[in-house]
ModelCIF file with pLDDT and N, C-alpha, C, O atoms, coordinates in Angstrom:
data_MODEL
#
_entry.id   MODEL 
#
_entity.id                         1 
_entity.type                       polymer 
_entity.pdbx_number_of_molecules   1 
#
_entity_poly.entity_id                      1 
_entity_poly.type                           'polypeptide(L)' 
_entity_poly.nstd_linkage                   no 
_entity_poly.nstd_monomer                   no 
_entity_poly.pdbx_seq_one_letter_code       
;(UNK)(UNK)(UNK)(UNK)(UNK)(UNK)(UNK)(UNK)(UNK)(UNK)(UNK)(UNK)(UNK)(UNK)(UNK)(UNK)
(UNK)(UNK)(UNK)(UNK)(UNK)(UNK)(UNK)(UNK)(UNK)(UNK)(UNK)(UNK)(UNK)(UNK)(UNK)(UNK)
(UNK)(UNK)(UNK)(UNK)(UNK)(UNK)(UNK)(UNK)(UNK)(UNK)(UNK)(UNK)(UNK)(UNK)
;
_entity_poly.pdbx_seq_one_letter_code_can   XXXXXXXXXXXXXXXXXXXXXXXXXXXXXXXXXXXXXXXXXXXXXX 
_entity_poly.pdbx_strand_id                 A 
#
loop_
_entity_poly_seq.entity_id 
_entity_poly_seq.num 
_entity_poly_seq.mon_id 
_entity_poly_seq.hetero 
1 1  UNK n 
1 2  UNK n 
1 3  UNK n 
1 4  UNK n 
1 5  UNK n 
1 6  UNK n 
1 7  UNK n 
1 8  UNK n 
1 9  UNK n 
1 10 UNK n 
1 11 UNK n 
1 12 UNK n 
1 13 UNK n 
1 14 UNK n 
1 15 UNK n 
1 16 UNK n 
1 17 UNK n 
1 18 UNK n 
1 19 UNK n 
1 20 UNK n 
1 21 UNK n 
1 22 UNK n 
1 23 UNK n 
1 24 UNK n 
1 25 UNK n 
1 26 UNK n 
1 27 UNK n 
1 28 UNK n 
1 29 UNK n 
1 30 UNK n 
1 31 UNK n 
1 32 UNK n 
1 33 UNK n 
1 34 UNK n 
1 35 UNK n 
1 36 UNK n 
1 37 UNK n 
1 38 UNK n 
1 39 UNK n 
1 40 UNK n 
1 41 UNK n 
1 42 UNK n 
1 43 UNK n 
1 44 UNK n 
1 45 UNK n 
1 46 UNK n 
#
_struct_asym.id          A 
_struct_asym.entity_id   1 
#
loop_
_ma_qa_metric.id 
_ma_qa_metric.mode 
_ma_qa_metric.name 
_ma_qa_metric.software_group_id 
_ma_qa_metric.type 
1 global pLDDT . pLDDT 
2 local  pLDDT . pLDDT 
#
_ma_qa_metric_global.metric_id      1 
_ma_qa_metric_global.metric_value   96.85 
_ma_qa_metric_global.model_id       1 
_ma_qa_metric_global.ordinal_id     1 
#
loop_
_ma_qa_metric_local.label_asym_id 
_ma_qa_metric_local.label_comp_id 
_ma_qa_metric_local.label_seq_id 
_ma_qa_metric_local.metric_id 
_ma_qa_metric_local.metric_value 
_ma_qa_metric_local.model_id 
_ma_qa_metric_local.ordinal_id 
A UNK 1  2 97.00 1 1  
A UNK 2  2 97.00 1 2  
A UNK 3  2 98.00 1 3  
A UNK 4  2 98.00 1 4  
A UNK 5  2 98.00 1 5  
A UNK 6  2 98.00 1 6  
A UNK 7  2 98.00 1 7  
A UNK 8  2 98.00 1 8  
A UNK 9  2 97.00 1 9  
A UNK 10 2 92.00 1 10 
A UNK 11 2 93.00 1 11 
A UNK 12 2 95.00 1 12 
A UNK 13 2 97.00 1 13 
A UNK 14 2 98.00 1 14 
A UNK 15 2 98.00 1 15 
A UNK 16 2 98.00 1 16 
A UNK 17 2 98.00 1 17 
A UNK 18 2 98.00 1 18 
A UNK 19 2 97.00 1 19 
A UNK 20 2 98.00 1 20 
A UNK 21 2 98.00 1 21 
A UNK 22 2 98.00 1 22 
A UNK 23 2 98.00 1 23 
A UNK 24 2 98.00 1 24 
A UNK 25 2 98.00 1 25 
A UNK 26 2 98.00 1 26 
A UNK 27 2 98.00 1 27 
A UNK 28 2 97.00 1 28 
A UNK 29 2 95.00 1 29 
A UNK 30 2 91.00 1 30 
A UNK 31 2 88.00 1 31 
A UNK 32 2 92.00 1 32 
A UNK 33 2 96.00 1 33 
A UNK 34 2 96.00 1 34 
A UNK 35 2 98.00 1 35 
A UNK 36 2 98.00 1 36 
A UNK 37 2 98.00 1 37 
A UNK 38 2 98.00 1 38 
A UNK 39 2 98.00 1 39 
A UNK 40 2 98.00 1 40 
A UNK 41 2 98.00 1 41 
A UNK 42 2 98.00 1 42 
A UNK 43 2 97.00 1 43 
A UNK 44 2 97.00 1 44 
A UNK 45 2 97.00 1 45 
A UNK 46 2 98.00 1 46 
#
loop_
_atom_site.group_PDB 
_atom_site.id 
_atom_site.type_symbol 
_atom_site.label_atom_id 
_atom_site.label_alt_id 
_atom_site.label_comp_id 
_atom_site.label_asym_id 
_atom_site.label_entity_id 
_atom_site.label_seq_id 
_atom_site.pdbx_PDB_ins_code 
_atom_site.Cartn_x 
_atom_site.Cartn_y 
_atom_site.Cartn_z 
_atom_site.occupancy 
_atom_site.B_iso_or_equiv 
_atom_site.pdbx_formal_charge 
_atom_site.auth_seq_id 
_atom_site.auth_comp_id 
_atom_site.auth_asym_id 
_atom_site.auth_atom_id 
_atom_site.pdbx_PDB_model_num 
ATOM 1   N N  . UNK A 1 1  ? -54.365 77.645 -67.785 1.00 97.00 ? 1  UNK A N  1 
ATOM 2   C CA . UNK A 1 1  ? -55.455 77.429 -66.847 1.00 97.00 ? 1  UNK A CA 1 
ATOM 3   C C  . UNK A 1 1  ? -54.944 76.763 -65.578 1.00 97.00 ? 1  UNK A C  1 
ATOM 4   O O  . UNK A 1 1  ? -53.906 76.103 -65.598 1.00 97.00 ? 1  UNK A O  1 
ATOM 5   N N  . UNK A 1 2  ? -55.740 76.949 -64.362 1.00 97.00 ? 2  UNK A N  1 
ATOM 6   C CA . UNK A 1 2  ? -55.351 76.162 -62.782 1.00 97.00 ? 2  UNK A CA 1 
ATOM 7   C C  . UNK A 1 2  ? -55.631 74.665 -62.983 1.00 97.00 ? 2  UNK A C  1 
ATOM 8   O O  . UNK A 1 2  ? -56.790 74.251 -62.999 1.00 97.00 ? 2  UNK A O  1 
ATOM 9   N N  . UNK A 1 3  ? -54.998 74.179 -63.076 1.00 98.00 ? 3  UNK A N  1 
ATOM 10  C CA . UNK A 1 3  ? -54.738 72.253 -63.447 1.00 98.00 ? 3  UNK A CA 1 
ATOM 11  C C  . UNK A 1 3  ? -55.101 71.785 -61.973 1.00 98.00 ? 3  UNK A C  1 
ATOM 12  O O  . UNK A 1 3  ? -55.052 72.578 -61.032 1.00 98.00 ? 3  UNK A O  1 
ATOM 13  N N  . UNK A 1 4  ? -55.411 70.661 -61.846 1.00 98.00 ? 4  UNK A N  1 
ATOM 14  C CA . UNK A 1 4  ? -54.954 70.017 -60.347 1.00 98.00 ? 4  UNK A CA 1 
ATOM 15  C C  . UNK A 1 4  ? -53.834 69.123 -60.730 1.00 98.00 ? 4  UNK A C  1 
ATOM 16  O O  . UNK A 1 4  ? -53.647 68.576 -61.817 1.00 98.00 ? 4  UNK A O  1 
ATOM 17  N N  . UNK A 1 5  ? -52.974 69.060 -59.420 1.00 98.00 ? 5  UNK A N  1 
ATOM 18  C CA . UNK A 1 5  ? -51.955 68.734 -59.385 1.00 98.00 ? 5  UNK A CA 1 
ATOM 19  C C  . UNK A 1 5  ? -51.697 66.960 -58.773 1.00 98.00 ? 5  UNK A C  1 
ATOM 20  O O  . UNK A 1 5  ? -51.101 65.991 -59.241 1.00 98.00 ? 5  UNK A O  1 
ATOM 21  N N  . UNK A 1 6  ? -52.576 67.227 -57.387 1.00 98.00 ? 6  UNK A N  1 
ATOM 22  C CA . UNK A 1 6  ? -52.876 65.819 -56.562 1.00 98.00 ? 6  UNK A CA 1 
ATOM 23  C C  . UNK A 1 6  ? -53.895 66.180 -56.370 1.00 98.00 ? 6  UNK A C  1 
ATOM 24  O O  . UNK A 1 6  ? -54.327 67.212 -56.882 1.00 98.00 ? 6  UNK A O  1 
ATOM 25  N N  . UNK A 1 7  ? -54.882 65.087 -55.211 1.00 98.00 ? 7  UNK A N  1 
ATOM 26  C CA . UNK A 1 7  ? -55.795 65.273 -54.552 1.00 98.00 ? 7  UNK A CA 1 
ATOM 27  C C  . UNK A 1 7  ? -55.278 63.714 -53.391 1.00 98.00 ? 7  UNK A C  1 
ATOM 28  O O  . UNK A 1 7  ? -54.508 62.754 -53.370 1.00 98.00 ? 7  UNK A O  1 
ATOM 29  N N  . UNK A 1 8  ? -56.300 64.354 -52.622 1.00 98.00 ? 8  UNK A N  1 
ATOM 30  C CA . UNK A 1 8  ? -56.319 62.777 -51.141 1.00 98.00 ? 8  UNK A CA 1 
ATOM 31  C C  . UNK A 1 8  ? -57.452 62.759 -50.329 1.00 98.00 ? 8  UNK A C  1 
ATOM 32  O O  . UNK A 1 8  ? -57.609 63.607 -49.451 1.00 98.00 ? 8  UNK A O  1 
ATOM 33  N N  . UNK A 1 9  ? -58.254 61.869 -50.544 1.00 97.00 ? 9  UNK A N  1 
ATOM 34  C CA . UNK A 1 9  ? -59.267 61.732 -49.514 1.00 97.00 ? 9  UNK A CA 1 
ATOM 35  C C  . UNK A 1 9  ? -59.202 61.875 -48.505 1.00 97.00 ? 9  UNK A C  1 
ATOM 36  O O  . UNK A 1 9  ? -58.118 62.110 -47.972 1.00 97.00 ? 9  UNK A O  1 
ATOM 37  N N  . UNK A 1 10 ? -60.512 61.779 -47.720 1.00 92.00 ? 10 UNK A N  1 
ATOM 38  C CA . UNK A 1 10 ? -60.823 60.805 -46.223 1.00 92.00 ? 10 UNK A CA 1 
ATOM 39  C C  . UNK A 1 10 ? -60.298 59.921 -45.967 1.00 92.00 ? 10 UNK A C  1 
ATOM 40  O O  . UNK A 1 10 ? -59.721 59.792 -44.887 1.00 92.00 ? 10 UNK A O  1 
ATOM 41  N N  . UNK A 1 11 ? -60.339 58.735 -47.177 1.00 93.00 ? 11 UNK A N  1 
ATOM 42  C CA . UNK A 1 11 ? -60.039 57.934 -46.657 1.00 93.00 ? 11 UNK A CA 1 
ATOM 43  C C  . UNK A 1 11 ? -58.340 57.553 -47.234 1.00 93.00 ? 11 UNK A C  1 
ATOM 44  O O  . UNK A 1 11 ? -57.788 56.472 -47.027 1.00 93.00 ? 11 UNK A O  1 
ATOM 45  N N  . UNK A 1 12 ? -58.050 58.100 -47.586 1.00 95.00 ? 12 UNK A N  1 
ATOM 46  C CA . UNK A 1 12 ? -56.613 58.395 -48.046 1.00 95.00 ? 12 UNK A CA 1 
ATOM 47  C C  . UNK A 1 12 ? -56.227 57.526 -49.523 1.00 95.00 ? 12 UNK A C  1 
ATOM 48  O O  . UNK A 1 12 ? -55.233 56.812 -49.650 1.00 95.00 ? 12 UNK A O  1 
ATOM 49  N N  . UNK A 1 13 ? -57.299 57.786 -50.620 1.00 97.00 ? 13 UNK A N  1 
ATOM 50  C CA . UNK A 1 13 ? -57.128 58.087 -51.608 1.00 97.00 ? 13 UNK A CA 1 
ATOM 51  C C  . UNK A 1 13 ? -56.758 58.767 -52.402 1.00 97.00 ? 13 UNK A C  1 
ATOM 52  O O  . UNK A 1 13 ? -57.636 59.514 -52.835 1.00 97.00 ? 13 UNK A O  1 
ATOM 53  N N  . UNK A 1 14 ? -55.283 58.937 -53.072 1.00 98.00 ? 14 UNK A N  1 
ATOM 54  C CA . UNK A 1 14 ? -54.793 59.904 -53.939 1.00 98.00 ? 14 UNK A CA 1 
ATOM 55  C C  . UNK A 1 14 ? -55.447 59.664 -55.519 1.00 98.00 ? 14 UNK A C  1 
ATOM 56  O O  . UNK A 1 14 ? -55.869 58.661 -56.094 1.00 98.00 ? 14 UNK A O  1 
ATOM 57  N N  . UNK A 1 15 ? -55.302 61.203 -55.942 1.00 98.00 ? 15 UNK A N  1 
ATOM 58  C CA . UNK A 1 15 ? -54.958 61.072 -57.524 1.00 98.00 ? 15 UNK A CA 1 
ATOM 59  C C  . UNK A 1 15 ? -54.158 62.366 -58.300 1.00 98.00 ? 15 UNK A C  1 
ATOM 60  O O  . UNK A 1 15 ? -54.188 63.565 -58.026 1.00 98.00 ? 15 UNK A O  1 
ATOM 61  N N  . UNK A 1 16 ? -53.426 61.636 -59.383 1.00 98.00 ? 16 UNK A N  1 
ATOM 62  C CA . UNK A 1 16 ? -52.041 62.808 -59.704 1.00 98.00 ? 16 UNK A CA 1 
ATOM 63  C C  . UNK A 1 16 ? -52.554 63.112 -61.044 1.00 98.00 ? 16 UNK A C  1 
ATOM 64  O O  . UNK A 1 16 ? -53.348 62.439 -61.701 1.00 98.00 ? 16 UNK A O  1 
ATOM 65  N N  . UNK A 1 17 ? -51.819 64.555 -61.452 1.00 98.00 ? 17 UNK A N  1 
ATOM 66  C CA . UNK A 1 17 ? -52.052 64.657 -62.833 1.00 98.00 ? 17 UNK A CA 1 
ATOM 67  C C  . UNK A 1 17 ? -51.213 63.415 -63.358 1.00 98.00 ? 17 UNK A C  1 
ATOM 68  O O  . UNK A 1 17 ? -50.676 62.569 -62.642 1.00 98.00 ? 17 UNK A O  1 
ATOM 69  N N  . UNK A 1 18 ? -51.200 63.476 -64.968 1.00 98.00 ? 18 UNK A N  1 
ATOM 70  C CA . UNK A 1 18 ? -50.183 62.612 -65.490 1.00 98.00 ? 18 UNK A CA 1 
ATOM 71  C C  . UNK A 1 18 ? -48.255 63.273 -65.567 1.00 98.00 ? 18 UNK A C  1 
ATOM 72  O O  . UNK A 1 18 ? -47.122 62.792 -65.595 1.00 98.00 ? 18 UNK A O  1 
ATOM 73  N N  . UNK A 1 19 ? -48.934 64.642 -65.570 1.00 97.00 ? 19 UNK A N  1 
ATOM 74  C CA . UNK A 1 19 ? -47.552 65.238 -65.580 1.00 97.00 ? 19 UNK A CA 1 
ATOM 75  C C  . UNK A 1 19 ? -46.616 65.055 -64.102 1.00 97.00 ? 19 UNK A C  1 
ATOM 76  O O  . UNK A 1 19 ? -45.401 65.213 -63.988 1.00 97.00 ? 19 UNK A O  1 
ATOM 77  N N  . UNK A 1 20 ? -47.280 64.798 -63.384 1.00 98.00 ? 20 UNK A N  1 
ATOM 78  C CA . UNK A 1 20 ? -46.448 64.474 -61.633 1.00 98.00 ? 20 UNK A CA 1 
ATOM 79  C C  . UNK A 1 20 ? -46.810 63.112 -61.487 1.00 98.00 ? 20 UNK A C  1 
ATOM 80  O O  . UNK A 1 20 ? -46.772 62.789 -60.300 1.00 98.00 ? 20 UNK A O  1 
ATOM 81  N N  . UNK A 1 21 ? -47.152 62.180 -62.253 1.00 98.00 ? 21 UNK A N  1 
ATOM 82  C CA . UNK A 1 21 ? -47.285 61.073 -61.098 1.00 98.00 ? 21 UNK A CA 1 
ATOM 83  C C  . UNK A 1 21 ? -45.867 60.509 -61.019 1.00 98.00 ? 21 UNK A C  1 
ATOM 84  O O  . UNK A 1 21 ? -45.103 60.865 -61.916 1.00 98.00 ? 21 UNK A O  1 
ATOM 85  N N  . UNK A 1 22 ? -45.531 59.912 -60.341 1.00 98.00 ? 22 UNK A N  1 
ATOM 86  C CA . UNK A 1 22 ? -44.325 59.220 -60.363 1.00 98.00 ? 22 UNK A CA 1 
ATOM 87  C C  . UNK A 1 22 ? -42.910 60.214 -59.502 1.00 98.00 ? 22 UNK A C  1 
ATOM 88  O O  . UNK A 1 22 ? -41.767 59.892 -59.177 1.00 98.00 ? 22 UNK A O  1 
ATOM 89  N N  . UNK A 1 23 ? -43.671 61.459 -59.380 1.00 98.00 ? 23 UNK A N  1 
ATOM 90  C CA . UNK A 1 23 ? -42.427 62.552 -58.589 1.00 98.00 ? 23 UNK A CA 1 
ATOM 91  C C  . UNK A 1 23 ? -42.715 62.996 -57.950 1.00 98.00 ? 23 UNK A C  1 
ATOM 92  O O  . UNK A 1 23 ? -41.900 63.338 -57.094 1.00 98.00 ? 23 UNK A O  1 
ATOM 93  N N  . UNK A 1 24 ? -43.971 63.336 -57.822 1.00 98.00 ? 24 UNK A N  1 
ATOM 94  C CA . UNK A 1 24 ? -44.576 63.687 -56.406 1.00 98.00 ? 24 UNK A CA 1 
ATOM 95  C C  . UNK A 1 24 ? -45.706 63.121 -55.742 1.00 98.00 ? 24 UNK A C  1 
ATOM 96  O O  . UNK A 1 24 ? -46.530 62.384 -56.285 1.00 98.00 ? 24 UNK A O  1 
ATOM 97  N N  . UNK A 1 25 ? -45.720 63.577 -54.270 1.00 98.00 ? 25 UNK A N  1 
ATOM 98  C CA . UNK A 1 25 ? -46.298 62.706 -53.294 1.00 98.00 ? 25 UNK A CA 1 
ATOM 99  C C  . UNK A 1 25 ? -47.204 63.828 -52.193 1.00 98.00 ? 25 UNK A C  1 
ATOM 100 O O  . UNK A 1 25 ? -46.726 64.574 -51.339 1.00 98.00 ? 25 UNK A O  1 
ATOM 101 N N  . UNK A 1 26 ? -48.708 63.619 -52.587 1.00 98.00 ? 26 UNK A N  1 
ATOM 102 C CA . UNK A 1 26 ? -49.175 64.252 -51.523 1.00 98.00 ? 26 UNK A CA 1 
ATOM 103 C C  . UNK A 1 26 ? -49.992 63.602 -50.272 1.00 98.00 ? 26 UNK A C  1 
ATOM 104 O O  . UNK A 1 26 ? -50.919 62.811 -50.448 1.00 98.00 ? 26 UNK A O  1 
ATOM 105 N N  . UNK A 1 27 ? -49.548 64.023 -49.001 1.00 98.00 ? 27 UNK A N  1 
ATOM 106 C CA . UNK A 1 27 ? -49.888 63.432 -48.262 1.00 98.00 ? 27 UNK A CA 1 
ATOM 107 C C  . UNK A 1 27 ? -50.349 64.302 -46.856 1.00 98.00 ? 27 UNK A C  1 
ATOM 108 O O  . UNK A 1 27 ? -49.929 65.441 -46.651 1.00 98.00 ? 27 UNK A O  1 
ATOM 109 N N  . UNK A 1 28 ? -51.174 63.670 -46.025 1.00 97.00 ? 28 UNK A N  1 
ATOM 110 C CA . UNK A 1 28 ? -52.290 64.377 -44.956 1.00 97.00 ? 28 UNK A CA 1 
ATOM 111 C C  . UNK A 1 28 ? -50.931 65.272 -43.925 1.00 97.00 ? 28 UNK A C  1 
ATOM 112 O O  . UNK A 1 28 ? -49.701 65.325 -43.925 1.00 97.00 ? 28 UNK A O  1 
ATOM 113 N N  . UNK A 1 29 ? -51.809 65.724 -43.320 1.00 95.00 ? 29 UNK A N  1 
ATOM 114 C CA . UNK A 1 29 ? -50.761 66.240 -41.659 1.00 95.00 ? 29 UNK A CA 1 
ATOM 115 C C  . UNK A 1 29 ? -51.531 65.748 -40.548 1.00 95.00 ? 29 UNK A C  1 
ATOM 116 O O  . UNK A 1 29 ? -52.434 64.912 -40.512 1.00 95.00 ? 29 UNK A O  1 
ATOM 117 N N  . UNK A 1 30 ? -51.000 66.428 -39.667 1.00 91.00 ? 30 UNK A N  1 
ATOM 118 C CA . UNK A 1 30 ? -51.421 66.826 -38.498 1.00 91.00 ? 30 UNK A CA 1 
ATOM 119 C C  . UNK A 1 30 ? -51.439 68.125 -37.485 1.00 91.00 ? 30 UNK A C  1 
ATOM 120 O O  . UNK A 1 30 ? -50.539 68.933 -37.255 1.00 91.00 ? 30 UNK A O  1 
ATOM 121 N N  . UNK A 1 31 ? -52.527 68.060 -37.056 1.00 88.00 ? 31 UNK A N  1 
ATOM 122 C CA . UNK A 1 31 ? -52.278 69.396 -36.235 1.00 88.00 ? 31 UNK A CA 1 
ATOM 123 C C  . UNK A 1 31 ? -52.909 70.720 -36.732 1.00 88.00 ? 31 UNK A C  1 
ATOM 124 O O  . UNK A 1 31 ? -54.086 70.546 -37.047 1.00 88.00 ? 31 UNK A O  1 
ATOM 125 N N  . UNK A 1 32 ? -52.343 72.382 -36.945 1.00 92.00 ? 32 UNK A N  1 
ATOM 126 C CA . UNK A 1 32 ? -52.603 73.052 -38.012 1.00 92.00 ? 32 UNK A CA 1 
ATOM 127 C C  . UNK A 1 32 ? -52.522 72.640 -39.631 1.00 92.00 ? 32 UNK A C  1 
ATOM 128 O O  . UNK A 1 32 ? -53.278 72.975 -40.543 1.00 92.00 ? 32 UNK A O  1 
ATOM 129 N N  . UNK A 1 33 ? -51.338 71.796 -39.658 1.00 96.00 ? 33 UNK A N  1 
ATOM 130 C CA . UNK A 1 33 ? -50.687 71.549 -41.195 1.00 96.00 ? 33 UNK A CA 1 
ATOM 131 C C  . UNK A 1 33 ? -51.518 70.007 -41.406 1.00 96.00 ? 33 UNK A C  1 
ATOM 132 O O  . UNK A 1 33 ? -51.613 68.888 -40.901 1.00 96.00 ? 33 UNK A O  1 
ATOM 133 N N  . UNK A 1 34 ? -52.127 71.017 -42.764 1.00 96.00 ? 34 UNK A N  1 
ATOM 134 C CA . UNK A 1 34 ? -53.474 70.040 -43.473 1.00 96.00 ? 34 UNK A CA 1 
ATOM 135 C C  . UNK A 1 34 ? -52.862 68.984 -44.489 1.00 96.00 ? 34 UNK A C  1 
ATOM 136 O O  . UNK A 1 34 ? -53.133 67.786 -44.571 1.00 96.00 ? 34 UNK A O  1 
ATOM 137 N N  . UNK A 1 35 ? -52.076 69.642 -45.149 1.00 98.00 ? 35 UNK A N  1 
ATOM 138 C CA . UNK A 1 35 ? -51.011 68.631 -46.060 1.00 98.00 ? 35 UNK A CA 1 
ATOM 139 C C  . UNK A 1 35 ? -50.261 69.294 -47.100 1.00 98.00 ? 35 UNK A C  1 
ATOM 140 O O  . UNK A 1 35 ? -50.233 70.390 -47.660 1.00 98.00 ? 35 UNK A O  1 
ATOM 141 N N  . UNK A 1 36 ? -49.559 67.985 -47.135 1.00 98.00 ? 36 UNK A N  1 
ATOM 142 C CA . UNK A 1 36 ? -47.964 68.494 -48.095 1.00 98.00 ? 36 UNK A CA 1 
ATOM 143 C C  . UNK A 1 36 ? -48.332 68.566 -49.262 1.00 98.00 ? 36 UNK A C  1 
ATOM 144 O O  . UNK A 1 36 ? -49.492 68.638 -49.666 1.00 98.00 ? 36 UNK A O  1 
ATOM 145 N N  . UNK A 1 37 ? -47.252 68.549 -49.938 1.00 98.00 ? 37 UNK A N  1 
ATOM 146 C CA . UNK A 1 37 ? -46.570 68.187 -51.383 1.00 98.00 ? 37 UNK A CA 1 
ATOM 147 C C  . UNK A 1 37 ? -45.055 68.308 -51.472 1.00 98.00 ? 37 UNK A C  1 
ATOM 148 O O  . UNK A 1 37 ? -44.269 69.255 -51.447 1.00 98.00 ? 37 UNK A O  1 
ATOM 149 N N  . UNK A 1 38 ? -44.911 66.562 -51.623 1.00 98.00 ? 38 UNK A N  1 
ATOM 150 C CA . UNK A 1 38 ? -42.943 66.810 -51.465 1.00 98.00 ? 38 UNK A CA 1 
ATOM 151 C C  . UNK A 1 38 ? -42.833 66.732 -53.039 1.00 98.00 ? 38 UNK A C  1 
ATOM 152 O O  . UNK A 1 38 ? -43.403 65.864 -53.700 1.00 98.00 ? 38 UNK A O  1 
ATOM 153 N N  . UNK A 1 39 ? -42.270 67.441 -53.416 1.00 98.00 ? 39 UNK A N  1 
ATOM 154 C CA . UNK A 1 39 ? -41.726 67.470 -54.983 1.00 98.00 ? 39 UNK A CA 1 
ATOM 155 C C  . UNK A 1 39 ? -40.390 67.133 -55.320 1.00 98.00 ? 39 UNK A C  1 
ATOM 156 O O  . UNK A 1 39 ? -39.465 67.617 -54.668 1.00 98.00 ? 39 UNK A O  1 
ATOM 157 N N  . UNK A 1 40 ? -40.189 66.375 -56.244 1.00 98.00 ? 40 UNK A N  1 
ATOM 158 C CA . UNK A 1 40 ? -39.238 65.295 -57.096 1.00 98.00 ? 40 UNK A CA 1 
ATOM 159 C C  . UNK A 1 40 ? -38.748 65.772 -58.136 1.00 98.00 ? 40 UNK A C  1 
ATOM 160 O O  . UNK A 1 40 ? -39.535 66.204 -58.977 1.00 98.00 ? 40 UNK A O  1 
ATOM 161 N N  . UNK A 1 41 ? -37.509 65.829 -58.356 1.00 98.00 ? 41 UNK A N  1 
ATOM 162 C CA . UNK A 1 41 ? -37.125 65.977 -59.368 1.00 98.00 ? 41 UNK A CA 1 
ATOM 163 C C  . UNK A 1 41 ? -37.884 67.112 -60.727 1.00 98.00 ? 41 UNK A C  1 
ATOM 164 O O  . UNK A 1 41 ? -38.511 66.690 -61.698 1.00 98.00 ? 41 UNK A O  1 
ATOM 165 N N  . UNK A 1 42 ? -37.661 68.236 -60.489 1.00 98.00 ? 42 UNK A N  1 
ATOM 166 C CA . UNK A 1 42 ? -38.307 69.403 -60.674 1.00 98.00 ? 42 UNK A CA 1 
ATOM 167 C C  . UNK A 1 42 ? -38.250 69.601 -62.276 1.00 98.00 ? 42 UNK A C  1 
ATOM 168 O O  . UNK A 1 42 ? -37.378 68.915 -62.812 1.00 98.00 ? 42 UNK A O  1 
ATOM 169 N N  . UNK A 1 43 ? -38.796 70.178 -62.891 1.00 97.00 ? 43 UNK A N  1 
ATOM 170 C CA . UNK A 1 43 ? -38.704 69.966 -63.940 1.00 97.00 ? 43 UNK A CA 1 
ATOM 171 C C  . UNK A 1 43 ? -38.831 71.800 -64.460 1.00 97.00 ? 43 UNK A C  1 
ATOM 172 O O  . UNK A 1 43 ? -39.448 72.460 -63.625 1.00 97.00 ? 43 UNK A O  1 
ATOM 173 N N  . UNK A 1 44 ? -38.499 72.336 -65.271 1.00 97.00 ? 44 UNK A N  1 
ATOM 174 C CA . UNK A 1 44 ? -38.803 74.162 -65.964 1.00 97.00 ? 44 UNK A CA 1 
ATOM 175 C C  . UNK A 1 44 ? -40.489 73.843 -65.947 1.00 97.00 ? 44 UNK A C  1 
ATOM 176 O O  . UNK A 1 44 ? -41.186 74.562 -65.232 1.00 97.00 ? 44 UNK A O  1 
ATOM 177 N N  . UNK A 1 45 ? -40.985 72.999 -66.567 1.00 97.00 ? 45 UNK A N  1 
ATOM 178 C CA . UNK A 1 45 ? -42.221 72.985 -66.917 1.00 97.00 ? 45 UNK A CA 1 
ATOM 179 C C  . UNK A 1 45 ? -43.127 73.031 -65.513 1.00 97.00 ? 45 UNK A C  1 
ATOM 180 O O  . UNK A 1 45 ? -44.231 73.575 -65.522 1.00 97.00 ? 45 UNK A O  1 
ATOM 181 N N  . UNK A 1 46 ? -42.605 72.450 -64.365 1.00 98.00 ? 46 UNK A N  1 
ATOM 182 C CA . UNK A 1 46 ? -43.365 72.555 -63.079 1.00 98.00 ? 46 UNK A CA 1 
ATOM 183 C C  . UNK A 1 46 ? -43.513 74.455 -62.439 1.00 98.00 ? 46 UNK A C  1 
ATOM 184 O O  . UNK A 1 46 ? -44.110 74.709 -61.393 1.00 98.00 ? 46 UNK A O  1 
#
């Protein structure tokens, strides 16, 4: 099934699954680019 992975507010509140917290990081942009996801240490299972 489609899991969520992160999320980030308005007001720049995150939340991670349990399987990414600690390796990845999502965060806002600017401009066209709405936001990232830098990914850590990758895993087969990702």
């Amino acid at each position: 099934e489609r899991e969520l992975v992160a999320a980030i507010t308005s007001g720049g509140s995150t939340n991670y699954a349990d399987s990414v917290k600690g390796r990845f990081t999502i965060s806002r942009g600017s401009g066209k680019i709405m936001v990232y996801l830098q990914m850590n240490n990758l895993e087969p299972e990702d």
